[in-house]
PDB file of N, CA and C in Angstrom:
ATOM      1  N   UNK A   1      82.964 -84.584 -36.624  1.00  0.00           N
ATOM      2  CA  UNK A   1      83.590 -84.714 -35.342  1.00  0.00           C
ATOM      3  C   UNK A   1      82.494 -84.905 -34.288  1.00  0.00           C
ATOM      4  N   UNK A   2      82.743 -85.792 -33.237  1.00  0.00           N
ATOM      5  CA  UNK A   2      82.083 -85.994 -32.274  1.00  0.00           C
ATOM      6  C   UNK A   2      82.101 -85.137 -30.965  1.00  0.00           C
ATOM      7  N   UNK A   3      80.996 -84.962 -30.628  1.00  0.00           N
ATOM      8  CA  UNK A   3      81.440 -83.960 -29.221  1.00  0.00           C
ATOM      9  C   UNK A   3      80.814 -84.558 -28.095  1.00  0.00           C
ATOM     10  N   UNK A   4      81.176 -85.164 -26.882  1.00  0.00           N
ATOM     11  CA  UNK A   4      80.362 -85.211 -25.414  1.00  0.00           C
ATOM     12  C   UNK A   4      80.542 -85.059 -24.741  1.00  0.00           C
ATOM     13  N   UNK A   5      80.162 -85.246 -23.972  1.00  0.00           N
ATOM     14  CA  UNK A   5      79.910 -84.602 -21.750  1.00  0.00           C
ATOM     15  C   UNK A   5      80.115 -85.673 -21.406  1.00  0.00           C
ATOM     16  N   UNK A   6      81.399 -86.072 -20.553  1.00  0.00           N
ATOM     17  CA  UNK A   6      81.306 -87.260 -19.527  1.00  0.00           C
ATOM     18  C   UNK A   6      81.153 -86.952 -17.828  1.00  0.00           C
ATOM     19  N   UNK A   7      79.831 -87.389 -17.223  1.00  0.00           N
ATOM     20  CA  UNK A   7      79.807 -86.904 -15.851  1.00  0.00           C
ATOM     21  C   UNK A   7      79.295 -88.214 -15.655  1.00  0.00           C
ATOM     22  N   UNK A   8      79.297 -87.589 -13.861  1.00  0.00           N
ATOM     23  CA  UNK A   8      78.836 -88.892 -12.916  1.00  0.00           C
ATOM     24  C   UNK A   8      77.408 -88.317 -12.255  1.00  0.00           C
ATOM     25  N   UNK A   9      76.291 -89.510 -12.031  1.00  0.00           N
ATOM     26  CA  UNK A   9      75.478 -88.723 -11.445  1.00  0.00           C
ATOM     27  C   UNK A   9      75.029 -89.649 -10.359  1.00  0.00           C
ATOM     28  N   UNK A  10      74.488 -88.996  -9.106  1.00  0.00           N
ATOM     29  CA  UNK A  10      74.198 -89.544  -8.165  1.00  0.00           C
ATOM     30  C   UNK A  10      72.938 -89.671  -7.425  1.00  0.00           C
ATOM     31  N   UNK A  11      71.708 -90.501  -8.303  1.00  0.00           N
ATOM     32  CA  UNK A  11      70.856 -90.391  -7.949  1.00  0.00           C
ATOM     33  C   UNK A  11      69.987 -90.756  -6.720  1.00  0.00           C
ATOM     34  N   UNK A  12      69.413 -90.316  -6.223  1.00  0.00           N
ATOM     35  CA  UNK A  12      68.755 -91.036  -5.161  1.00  0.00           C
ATOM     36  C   UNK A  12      67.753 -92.082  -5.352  1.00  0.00           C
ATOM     37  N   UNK A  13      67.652 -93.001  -4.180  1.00  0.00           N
ATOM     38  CA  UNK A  13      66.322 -94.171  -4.677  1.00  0.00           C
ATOM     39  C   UNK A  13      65.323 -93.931  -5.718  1.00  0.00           C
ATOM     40  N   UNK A  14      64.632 -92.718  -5.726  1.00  0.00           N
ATOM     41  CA  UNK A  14      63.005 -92.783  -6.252  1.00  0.00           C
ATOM     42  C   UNK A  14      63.686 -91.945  -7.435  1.00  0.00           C
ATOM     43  N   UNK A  15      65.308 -91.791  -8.056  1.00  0.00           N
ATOM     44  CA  UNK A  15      65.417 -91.262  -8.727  1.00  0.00           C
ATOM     45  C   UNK A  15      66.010 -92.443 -10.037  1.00  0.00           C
ATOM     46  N   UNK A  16      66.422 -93.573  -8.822  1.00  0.00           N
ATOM     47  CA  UNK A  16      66.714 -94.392  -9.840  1.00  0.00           C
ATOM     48  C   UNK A  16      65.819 -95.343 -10.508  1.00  0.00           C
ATOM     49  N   UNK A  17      64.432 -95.704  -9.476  1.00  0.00           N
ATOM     50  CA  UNK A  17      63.312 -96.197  -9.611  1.00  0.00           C
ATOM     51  C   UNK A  17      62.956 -95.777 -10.975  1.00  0.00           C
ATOM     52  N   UNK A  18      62.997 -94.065 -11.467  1.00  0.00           N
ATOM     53  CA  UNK A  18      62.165 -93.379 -12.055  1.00  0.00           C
ATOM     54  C   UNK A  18      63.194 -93.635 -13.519  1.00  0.00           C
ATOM     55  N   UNK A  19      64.623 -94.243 -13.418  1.00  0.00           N
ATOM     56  CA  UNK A  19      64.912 -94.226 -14.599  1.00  0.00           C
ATOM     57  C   UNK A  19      65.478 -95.504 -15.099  1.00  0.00           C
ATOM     58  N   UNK A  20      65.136 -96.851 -14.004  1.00  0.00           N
ATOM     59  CA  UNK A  20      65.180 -97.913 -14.315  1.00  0.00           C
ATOM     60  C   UNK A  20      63.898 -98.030 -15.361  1.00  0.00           C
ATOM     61  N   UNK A  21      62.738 -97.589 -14.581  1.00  0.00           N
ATOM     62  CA  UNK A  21      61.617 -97.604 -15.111  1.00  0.00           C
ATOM     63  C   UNK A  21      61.400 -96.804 -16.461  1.00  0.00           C
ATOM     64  N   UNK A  22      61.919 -95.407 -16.931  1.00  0.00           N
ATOM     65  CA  UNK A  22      62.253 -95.131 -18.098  1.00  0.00           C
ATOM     66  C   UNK A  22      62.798 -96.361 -19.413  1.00  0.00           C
ATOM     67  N   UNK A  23      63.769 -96.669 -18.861  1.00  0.00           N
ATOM     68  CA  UNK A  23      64.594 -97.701 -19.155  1.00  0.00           C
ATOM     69  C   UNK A  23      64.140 -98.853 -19.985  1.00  0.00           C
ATOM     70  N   UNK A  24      62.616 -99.859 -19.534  1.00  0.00           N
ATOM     71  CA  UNK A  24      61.978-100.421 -19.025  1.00  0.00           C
ATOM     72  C   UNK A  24      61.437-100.454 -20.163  1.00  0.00           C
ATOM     73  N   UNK A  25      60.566 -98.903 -20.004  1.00  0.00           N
ATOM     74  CA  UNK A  25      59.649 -98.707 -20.864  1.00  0.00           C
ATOM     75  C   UNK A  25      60.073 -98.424 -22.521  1.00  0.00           C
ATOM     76  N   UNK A  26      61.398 -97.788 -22.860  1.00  0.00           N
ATOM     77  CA  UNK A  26      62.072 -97.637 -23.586  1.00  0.00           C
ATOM     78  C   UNK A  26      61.877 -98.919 -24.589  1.00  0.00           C
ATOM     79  N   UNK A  27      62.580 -99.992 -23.471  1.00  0.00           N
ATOM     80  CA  UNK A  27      63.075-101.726 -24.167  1.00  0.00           C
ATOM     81  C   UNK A  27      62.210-102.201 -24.580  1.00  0.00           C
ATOM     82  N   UNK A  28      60.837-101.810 -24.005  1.00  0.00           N
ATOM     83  CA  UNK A  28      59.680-102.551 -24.180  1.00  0.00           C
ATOM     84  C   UNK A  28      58.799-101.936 -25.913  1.00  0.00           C
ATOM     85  N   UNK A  29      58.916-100.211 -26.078  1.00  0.00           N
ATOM     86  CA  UNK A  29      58.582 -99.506 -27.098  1.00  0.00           C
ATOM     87  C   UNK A  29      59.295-100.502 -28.398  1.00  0.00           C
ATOM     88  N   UNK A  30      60.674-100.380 -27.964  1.00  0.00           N
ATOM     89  CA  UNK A  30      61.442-101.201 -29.494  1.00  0.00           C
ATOM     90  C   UNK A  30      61.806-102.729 -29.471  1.00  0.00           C
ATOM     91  N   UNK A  31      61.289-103.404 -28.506  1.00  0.00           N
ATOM     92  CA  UNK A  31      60.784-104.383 -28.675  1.00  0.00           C
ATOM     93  C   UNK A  31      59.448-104.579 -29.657  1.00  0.00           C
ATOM     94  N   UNK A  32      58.629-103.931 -28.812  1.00  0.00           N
ATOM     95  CA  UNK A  32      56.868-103.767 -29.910  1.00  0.00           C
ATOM     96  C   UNK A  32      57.542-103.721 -31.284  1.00  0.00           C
ATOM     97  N   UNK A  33      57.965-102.503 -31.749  1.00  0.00           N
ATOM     98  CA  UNK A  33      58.004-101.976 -33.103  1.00  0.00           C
ATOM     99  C   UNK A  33      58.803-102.936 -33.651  1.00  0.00           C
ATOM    100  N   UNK A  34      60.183-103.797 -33.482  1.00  0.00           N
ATOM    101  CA  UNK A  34      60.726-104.766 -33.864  1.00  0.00           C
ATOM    102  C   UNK A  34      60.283-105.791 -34.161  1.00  0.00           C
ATOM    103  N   UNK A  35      59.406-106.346 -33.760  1.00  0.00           N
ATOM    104  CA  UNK A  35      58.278-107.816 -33.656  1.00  0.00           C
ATOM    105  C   UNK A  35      57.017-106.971 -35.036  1.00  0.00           C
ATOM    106  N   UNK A  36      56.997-105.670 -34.608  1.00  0.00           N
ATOM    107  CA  UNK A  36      55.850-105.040 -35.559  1.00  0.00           C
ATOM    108  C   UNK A  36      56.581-105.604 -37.477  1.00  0.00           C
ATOM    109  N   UNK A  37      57.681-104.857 -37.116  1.00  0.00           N
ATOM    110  CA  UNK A  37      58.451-104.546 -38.429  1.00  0.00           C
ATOM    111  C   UNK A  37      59.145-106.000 -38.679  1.00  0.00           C
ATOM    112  N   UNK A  38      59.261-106.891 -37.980  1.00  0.00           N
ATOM    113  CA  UNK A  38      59.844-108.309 -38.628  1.00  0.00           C
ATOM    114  C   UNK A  38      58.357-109.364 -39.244  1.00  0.00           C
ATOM    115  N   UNK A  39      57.432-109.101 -38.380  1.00  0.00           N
ATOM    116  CA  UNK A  39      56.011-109.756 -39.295  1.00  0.00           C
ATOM    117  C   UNK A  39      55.364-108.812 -40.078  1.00  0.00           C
ATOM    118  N   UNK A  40      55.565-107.729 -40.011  1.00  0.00           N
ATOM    119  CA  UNK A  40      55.291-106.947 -41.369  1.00  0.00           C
ATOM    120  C   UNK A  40      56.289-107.672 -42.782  1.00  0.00           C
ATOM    121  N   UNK A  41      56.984-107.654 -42.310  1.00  0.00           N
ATOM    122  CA  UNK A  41      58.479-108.068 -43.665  1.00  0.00           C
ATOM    123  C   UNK A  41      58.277-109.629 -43.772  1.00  0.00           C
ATOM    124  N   UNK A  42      57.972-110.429 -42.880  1.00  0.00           N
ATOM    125  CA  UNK A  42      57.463-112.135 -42.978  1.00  0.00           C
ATOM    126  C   UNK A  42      55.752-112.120 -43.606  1.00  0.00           C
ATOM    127  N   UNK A  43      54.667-111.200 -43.832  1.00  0.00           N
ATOM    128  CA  UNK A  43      53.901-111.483 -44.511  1.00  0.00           C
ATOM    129  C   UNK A  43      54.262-110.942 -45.807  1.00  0.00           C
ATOM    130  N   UNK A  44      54.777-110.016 -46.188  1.00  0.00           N
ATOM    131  CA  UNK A  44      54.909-109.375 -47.330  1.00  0.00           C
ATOM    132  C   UNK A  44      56.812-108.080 -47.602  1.00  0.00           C
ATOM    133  N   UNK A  45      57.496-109.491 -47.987  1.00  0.00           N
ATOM    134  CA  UNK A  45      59.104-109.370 -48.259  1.00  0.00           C
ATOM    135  C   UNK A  45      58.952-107.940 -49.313  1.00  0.00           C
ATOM    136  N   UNK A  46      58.020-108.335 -49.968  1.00  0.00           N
ATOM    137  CA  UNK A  46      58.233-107.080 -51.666  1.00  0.00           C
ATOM    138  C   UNK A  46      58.186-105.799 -51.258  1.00  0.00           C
ATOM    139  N   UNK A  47      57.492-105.505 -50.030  1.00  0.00           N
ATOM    140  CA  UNK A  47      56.932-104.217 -49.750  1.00  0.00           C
ATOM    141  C   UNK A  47      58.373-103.032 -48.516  1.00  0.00           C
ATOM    142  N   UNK A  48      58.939-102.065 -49.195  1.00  0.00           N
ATOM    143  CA  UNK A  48      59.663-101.728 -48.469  1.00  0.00           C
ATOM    144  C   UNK A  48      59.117-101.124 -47.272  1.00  0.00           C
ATOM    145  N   UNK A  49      60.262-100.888 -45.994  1.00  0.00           N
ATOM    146  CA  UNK A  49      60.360-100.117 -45.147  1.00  0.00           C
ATOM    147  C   UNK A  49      60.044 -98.550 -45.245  1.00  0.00           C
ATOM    148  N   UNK A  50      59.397 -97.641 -44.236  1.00  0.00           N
ATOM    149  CA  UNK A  50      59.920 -96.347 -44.716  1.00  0.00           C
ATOM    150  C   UNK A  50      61.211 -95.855 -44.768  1.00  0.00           C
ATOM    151  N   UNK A  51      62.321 -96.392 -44.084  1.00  0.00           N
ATOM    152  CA  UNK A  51      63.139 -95.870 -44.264  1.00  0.00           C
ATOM    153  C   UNK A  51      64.007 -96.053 -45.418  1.00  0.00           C
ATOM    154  N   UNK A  52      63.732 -96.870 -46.415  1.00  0.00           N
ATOM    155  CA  UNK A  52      64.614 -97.051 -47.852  1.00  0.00           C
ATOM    156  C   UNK A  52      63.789 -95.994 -48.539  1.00  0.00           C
ATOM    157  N   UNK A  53      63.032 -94.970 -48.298  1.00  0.00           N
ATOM    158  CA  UNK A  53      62.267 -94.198 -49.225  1.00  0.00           C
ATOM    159  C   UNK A  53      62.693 -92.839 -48.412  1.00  0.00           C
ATOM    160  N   UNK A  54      63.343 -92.492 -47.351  1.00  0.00           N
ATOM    161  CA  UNK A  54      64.335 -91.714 -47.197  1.00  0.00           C
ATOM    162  C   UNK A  54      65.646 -90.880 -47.563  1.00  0.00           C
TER     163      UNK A  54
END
């Protein structure tokens, strides 16, 4: 079963600055690792992921 919190929040300017910019930086982390992990798998197909050894 799923459980969550639905609220509203009302941030101010330098609060939204601070989580556009979270945001930002987020897209940009799994961007990297995505581009990492698709030419990892385009030089060498045979070799698994860590996560199939999970």
């Amino acid at each position: 079963m799923y459980k969550g919190i639905e609220g509203k929040i009302y941030p101010n300017k330098a609060q939204q600055h601070l989580i556009n910019q979270t945001f930002g930086h987020s897209r940009f982390v799994w961007n990297q690792m995505l581009a990492m992990l698709i030419t990892r798998y385009d030089n060498n197909p045979d070799v698994k992921c860590l996560s199939y050894n999970a």
